[in-house]
N, C-alpha and C. Protein backbone atom coordinates (compact mmCIF):
# COMPACT_ATOMS: atom_id res chain seq x y z
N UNK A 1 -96.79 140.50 181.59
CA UNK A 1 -95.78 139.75 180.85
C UNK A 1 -95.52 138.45 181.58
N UNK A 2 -94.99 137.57 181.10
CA UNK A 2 -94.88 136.25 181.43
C UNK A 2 -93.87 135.96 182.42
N UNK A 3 -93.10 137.02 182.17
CA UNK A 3 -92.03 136.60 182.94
C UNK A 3 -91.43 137.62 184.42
N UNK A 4 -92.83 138.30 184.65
CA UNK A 4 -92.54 139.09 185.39
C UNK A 4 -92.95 138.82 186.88
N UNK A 5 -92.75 138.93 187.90
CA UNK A 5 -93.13 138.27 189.31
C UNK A 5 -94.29 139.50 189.47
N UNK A 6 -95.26 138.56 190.19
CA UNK A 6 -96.41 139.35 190.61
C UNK A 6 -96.18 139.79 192.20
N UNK A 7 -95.37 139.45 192.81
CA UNK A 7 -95.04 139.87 194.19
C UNK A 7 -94.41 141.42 194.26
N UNK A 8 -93.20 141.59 193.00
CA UNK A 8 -93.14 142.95 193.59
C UNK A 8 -92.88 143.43 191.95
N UNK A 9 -93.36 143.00 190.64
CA UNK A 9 -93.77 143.31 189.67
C UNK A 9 -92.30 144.08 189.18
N UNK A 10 -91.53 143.39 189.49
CA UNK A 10 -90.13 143.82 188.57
C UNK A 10 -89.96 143.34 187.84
N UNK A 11 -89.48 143.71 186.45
CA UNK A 11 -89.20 142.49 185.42
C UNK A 11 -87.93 141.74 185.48
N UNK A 12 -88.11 140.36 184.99
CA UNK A 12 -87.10 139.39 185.06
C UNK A 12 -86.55 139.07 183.87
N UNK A 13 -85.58 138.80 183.83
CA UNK A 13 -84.84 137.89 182.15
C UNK A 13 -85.33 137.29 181.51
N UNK A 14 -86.15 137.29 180.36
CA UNK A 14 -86.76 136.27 179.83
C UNK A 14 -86.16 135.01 179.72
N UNK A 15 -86.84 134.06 179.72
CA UNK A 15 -86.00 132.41 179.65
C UNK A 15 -85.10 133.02 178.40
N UNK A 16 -84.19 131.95 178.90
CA UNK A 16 -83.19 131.42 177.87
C UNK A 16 -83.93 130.96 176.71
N UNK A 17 -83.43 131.20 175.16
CA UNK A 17 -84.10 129.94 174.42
C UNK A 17 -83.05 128.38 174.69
N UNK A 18 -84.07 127.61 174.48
CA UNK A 18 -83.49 126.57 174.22
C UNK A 18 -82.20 126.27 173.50
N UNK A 19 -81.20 125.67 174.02
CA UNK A 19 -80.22 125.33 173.09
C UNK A 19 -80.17 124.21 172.09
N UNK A 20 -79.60 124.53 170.98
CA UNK A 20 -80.06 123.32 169.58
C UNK A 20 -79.17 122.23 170.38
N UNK A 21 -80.06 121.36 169.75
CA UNK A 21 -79.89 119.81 170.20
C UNK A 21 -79.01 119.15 168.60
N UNK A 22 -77.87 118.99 169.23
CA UNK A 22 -76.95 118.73 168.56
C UNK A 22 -77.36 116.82 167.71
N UNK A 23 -77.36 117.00 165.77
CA UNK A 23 -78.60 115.68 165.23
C UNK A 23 -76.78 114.55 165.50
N UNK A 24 -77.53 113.61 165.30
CA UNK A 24 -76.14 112.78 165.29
C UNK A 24 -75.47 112.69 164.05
N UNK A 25 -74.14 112.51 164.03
CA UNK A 25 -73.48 112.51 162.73
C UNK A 25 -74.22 111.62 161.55
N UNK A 26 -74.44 110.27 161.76
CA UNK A 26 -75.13 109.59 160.67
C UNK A 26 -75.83 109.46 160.32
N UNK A 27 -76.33 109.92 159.05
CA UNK A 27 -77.63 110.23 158.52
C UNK A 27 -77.69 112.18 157.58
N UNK A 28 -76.63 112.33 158.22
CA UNK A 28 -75.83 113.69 157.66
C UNK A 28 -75.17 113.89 156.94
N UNK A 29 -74.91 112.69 156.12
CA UNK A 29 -74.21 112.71 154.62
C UNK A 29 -74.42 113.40 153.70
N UNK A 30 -73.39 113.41 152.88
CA UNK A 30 -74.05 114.13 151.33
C UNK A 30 -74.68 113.82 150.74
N UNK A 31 -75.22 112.40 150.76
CA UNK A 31 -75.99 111.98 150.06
C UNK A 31 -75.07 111.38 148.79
N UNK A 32 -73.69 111.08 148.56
CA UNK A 32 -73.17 111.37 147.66
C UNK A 32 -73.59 109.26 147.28
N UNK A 33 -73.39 109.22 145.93
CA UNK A 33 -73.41 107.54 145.91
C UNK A 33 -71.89 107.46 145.95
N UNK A 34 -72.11 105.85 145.88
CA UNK A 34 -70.37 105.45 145.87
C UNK A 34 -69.54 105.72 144.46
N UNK A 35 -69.79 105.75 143.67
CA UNK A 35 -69.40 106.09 142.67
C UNK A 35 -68.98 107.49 142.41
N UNK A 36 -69.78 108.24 142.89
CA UNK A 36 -69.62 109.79 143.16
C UNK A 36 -68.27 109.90 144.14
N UNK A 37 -68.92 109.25 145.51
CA UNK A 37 -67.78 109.20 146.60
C UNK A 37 -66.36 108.89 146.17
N UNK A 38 -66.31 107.73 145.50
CA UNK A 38 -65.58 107.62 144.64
C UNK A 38 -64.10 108.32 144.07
N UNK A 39 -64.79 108.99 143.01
CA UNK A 39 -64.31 109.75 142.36
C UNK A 39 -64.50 111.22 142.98
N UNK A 40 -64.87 111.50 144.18
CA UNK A 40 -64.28 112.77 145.02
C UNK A 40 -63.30 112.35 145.97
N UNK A 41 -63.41 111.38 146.16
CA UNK A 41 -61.86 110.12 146.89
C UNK A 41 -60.65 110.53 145.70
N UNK A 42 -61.15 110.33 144.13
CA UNK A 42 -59.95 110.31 143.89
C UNK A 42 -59.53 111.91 143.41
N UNK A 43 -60.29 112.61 143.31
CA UNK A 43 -59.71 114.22 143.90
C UNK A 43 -59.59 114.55 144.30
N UNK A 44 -59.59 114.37 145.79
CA UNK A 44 -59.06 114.82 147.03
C UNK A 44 -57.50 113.97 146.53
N UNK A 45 -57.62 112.93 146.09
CA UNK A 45 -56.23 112.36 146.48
C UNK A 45 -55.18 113.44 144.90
N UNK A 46 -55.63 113.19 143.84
CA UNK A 46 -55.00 113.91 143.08
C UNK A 46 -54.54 115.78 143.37
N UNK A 47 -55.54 116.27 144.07
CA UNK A 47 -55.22 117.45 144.45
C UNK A 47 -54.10 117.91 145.29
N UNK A 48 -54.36 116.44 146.46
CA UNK A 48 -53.16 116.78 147.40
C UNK A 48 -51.96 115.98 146.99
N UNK A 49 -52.22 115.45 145.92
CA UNK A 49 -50.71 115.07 145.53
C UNK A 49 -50.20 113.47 146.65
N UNK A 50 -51.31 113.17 147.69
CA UNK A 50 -50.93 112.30 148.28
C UNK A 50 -50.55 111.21 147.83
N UNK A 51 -49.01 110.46 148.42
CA UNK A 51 -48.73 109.12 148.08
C UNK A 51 -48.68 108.19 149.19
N UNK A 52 -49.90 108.86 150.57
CA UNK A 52 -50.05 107.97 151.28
C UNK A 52 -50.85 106.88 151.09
N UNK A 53 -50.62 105.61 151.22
CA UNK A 53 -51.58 104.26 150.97
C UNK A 53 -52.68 103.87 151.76
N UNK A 54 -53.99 103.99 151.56
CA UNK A 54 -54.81 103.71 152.58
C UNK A 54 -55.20 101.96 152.96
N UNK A 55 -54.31 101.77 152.70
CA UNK A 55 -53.73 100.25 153.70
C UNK A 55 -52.76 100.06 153.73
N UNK A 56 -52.14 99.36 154.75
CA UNK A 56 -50.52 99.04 154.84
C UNK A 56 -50.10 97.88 154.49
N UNK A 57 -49.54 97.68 153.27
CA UNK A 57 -48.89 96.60 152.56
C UNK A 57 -48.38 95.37 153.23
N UNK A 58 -48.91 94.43 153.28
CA UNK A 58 -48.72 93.07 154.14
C UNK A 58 -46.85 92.88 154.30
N UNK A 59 -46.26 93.13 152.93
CA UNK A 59 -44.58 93.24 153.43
C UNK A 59 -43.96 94.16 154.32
N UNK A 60 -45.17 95.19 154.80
CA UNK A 60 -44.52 96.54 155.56
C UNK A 60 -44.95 95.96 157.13
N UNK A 61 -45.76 95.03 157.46
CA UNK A 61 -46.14 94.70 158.51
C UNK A 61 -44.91 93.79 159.27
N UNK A 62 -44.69 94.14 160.61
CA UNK A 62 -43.92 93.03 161.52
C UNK A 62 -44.44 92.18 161.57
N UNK A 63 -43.06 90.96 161.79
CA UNK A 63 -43.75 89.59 162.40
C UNK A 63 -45.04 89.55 163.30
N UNK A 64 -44.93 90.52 164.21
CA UNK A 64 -46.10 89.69 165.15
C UNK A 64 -47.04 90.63 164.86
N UNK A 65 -47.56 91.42 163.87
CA UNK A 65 -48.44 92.30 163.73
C UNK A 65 -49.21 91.49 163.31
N UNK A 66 -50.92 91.85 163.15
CA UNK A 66 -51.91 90.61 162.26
C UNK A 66 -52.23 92.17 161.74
N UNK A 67 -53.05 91.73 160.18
CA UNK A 67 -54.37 92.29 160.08
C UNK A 67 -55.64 91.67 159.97
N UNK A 68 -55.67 90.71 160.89
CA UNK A 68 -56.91 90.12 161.55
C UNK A 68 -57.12 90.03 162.28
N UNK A 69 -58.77 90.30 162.58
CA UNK A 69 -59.45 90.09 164.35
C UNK A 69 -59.37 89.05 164.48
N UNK A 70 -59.42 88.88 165.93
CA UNK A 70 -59.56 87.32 166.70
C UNK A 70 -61.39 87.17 166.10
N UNK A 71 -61.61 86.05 165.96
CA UNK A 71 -63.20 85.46 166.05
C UNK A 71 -63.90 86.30 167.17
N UNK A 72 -63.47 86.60 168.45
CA UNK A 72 -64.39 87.14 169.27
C UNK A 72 -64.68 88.77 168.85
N UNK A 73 -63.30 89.37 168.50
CA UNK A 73 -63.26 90.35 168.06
C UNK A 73 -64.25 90.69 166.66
N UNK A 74 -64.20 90.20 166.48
CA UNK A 74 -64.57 90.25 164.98
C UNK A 74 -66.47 89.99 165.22
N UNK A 75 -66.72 89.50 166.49
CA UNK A 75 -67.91 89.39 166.66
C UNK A 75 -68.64 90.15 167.56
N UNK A 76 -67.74 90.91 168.37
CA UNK A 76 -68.56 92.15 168.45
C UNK A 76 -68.26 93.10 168.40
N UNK A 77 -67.47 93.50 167.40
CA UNK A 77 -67.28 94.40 166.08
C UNK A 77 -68.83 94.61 165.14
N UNK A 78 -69.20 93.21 164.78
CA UNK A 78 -70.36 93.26 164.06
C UNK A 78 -71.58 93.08 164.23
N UNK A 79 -71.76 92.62 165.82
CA UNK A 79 -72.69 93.32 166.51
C UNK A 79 -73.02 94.87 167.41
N UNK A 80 -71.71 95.06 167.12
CA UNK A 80 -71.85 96.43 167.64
C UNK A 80 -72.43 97.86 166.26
N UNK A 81 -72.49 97.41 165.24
CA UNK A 81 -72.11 97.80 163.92
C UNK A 81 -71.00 98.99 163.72
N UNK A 82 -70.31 98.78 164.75
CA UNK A 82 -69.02 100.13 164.88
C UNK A 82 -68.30 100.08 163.43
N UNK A 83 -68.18 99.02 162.91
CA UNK A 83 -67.57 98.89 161.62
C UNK A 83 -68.47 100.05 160.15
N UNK A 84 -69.47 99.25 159.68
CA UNK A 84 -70.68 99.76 159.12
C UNK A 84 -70.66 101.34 159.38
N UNK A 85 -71.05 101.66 160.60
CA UNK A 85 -71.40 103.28 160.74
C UNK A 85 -69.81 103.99 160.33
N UNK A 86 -69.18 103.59 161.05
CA UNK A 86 -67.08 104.07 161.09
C UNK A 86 -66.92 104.11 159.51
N UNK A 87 -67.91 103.49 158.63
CA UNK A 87 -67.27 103.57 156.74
C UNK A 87 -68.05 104.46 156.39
N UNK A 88 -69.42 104.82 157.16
CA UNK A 88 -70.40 105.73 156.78
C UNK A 88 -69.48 107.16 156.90
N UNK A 89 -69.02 107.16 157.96
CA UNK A 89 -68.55 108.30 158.58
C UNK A 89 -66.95 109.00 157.22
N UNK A 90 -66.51 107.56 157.25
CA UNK A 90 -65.30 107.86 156.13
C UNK A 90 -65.56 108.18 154.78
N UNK A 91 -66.82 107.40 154.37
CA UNK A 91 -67.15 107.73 153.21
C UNK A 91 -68.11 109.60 152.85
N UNK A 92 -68.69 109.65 154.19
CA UNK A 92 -69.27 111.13 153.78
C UNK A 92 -68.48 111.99 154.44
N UNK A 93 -67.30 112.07 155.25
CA UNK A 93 -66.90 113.08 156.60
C UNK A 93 -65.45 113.13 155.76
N UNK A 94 -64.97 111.89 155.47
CA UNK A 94 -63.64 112.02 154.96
C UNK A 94 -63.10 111.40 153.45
N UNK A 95 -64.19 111.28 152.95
CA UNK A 95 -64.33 111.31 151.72
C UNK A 95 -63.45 109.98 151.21
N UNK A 96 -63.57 109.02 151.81
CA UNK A 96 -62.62 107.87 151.48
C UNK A 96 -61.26 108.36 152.12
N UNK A 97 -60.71 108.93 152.72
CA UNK A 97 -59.39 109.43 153.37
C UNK A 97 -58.92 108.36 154.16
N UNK A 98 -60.18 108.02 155.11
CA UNK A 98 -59.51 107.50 156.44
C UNK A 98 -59.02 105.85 155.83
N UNK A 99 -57.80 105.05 156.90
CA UNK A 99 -57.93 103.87 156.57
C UNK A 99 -58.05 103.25 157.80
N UNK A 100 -58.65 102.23 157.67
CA UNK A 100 -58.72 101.14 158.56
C UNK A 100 -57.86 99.98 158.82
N UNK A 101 -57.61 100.03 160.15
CA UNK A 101 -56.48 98.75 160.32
C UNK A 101 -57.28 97.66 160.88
N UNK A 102 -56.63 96.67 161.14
CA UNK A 102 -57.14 95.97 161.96
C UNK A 102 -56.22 95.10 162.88
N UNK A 103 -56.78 94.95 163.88
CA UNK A 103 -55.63 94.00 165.10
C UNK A 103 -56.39 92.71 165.43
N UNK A 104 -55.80 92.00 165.94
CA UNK A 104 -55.89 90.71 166.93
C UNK A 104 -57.12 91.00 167.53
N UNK A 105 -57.13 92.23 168.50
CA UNK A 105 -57.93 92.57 169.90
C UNK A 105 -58.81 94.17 169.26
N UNK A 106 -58.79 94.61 167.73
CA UNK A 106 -59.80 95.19 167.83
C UNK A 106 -59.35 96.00 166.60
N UNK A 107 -59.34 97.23 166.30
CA UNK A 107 -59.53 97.89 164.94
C UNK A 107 -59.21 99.93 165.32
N UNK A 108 -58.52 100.21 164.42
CA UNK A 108 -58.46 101.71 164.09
C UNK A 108 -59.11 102.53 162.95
N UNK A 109 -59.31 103.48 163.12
CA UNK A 109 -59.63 104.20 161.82
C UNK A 109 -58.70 105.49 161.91
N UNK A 110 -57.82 105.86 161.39
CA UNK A 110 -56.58 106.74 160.81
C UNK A 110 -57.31 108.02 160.00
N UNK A 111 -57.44 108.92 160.33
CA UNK A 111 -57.22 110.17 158.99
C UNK A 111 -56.08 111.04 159.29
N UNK A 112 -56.09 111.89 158.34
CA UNK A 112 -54.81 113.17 158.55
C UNK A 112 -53.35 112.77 158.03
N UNK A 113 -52.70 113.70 157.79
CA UNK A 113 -51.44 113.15 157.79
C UNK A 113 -50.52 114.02 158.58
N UNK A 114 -49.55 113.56 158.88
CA UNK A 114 -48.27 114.20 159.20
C UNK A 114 -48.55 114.69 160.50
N UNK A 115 -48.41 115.92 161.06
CA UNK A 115 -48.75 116.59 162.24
C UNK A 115 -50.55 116.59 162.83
N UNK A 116 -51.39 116.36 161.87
CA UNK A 116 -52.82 116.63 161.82
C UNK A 116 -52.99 115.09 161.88
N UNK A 117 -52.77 113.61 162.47
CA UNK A 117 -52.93 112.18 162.14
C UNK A 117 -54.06 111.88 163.63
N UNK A 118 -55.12 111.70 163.19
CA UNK A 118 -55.97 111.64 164.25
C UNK A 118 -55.88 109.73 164.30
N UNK A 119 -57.09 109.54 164.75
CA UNK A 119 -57.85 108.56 165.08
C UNK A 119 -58.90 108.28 165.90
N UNK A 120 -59.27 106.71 165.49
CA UNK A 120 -60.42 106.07 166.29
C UNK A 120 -60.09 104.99 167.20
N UNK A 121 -59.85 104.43 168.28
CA UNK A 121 -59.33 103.30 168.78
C UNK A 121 -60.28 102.74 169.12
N UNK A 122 -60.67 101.20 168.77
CA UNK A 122 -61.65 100.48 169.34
C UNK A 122 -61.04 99.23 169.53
N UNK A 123 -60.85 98.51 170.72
CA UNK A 123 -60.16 97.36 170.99
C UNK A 123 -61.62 96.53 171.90
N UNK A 124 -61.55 94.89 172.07
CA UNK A 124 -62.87 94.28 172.63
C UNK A 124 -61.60 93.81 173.73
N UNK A 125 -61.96 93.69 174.81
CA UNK A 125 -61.55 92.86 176.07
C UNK A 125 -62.63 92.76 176.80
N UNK A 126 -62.27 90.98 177.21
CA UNK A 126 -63.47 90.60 178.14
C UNK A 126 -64.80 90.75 177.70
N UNK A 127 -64.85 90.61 176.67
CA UNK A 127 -66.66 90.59 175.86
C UNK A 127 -67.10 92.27 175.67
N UNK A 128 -66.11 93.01 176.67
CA UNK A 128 -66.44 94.31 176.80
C UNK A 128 -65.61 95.02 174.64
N UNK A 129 -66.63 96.39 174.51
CA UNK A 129 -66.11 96.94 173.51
C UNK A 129 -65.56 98.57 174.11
N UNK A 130 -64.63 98.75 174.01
CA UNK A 130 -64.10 99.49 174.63
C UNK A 130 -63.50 100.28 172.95
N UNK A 131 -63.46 101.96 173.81
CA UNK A 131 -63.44 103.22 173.02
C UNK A 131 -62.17 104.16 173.65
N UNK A 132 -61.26 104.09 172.90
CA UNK A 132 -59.89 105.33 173.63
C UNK A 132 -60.41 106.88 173.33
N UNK A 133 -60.44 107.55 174.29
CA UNK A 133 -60.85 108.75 174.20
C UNK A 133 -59.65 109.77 174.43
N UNK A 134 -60.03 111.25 174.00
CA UNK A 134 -59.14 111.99 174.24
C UNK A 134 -58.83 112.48 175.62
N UNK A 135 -59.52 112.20 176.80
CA UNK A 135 -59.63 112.61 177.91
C UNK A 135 -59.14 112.14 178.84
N UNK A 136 -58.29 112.58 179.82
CA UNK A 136 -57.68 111.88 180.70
C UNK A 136 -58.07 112.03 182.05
N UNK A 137 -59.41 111.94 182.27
CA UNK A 137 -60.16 111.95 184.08
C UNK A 137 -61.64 111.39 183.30
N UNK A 138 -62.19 111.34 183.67
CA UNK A 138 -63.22 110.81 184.22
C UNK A 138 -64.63 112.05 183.48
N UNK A 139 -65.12 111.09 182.56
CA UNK A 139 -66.45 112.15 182.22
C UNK A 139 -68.00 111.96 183.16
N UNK A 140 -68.38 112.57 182.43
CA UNK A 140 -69.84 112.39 183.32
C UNK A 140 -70.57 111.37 182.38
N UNK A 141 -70.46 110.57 181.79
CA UNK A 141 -70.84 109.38 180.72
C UNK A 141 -70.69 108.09 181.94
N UNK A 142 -71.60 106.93 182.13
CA UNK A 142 -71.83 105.80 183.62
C UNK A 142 -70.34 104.97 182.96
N UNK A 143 -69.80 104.76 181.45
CA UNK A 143 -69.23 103.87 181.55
C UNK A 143 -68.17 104.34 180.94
N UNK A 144 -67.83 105.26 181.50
CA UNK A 144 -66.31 105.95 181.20
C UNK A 144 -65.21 105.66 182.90
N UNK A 145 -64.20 105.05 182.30
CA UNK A 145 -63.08 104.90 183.41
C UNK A 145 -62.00 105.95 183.54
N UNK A 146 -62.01 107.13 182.35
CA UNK A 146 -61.33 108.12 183.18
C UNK A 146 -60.27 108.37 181.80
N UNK A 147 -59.83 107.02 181.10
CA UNK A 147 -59.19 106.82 179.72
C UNK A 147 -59.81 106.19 178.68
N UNK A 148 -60.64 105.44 178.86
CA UNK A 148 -61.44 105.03 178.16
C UNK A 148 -63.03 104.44 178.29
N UNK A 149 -64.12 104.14 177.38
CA UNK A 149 -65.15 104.69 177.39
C UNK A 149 -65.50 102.86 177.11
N UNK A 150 -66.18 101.75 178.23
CA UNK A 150 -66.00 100.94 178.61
C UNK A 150 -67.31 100.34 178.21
N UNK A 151 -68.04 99.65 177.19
CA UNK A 151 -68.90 99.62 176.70
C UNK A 151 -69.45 97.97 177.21
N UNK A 152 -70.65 97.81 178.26
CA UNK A 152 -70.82 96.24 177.85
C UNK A 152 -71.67 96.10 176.76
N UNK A 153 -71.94 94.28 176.77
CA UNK A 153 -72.76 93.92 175.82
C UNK A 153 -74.39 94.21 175.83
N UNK A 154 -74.69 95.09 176.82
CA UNK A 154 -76.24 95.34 177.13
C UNK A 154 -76.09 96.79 176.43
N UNK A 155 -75.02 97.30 176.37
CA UNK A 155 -74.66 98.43 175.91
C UNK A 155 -74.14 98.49 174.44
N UNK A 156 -73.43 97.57 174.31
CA UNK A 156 -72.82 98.20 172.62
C UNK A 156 -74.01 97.32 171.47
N UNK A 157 -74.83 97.10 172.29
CA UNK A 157 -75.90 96.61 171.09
C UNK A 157 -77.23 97.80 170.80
N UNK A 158 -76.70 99.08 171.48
CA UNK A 158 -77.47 99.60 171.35
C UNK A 158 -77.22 100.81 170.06
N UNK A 159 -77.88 100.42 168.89
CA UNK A 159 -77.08 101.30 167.49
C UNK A 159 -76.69 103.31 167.92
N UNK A 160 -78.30 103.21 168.73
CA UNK A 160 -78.30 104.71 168.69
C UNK A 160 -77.01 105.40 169.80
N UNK A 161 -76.68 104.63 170.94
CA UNK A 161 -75.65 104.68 171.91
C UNK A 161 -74.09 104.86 170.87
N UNK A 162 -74.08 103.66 170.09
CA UNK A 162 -73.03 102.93 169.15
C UNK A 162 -72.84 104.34 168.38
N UNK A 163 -73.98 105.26 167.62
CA UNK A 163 -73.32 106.17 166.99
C UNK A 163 -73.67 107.21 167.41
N UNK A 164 -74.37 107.28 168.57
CA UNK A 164 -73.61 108.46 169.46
C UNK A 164 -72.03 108.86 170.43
N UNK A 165 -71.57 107.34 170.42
CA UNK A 165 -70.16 107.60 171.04
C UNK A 165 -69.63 107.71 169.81
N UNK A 166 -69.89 107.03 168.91
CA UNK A 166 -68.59 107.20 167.58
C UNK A 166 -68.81 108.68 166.60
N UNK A 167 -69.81 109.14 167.15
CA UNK A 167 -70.13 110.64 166.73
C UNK A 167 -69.25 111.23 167.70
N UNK A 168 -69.11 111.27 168.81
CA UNK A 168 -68.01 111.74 170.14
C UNK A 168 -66.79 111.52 169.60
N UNK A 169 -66.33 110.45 169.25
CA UNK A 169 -64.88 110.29 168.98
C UNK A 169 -64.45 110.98 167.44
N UNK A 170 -65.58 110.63 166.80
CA UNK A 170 -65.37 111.47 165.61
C UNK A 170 -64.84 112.84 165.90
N UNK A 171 -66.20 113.30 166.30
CA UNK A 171 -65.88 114.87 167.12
C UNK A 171 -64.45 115.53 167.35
N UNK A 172 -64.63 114.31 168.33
CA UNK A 172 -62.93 114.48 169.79
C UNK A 172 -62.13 113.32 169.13
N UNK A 173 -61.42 113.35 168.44
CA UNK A 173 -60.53 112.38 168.13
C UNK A 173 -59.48 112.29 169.18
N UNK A 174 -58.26 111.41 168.83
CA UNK A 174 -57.53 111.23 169.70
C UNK A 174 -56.41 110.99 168.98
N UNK A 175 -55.43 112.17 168.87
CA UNK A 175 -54.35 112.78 167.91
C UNK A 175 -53.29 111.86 168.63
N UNK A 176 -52.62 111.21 167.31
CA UNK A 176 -51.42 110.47 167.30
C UNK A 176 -49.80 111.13 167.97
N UNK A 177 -49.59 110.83 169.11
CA UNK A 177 -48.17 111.30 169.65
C UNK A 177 -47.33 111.18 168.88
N UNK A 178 -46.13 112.27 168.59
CA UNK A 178 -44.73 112.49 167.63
C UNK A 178 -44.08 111.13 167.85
N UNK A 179 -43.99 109.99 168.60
CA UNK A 179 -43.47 108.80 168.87
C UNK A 179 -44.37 108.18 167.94
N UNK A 180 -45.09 108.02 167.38
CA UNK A 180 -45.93 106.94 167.18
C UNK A 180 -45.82 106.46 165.69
């Protein structure tokens, strides 16, 4: 047998099988079109009776709030394609649910309501694109600081990297505190 030692011919544990290699979220859709998506957007919303707004009404916003990126922001946002994949993800994962904000210094994506209100935090500083994670020490990932997941530009241009962390955060969201 294969797995048995020829020195003193006891048998051993067969290997482990391999563990499945987890595919990345995008590309795992339903396949649904937009039109379809659509109109399962608007039954999810009729079912649950929701009268939450998936944008926040420009009169509900404070003075110093924007819902616009800065130019830099906004540019590597769309070289990163964090935007693009983040609608892929809403349109097949959350069925049109989630909404998107946007800031000065970078962008959210919102699902859930009430007690269940997750998110995505992506803010740009210093050319860097930076990712809020749920974790508070330090992962085994080179460009994680312990709170957040510190992306340079040699790095966030890389798509398959780009939706493998936003497959992570998807994953591991990072649930909204009762203050918030």
């Amino acid at each position: 047998m294969p797995w048995m030692r020829r020195s003193d011919k006891e048998p051993q544990q067969p290997p482990a099988p391999p563990r499945p290699v987890k595919a990345p979220i995008i590309g795992q859709g339903h396949g649904l079109s937009e039109l379809e998506g659509q109109h399962v957007q608007q039954l999810i919303r009729e079912e649950q009776h929701s009268a939450r707004a998936l944008s926040i009404p420009a009169e509900d916003l404070s003075q110093e709030a924007t819902t616009k990126m800065s130019p830099e922001t906004a540019r590597v946002i769309a070289v990163s394609h964090v935007r693009d994949i983040l609608n892929l993800f809403n349109r097949d994962f959350l069925y049109g649910q989630g909404r998107f904000d946007e800031y000065n210094s970078g962008m959210l994506l919102k699902w859930g309501d009430g007690y269940s209100r997750r998110h995505i935090w992506i803010t740009v500083e210093n050319g860097n694109l930076i990712f809020e994670t749920s974790h508070a020490k330090k992962c085994d990932k080179p460009y994680c600081n312990g709170t957040h997941h510190v992306l340079t530009p040699d790095l966030y241009t890389n798509v398959e990297l780009i939706n493998q962390e936003l497959g992570d955060r998807f994953r591991r969201p990072v649930y909204e505190s009762t203050e918030d």
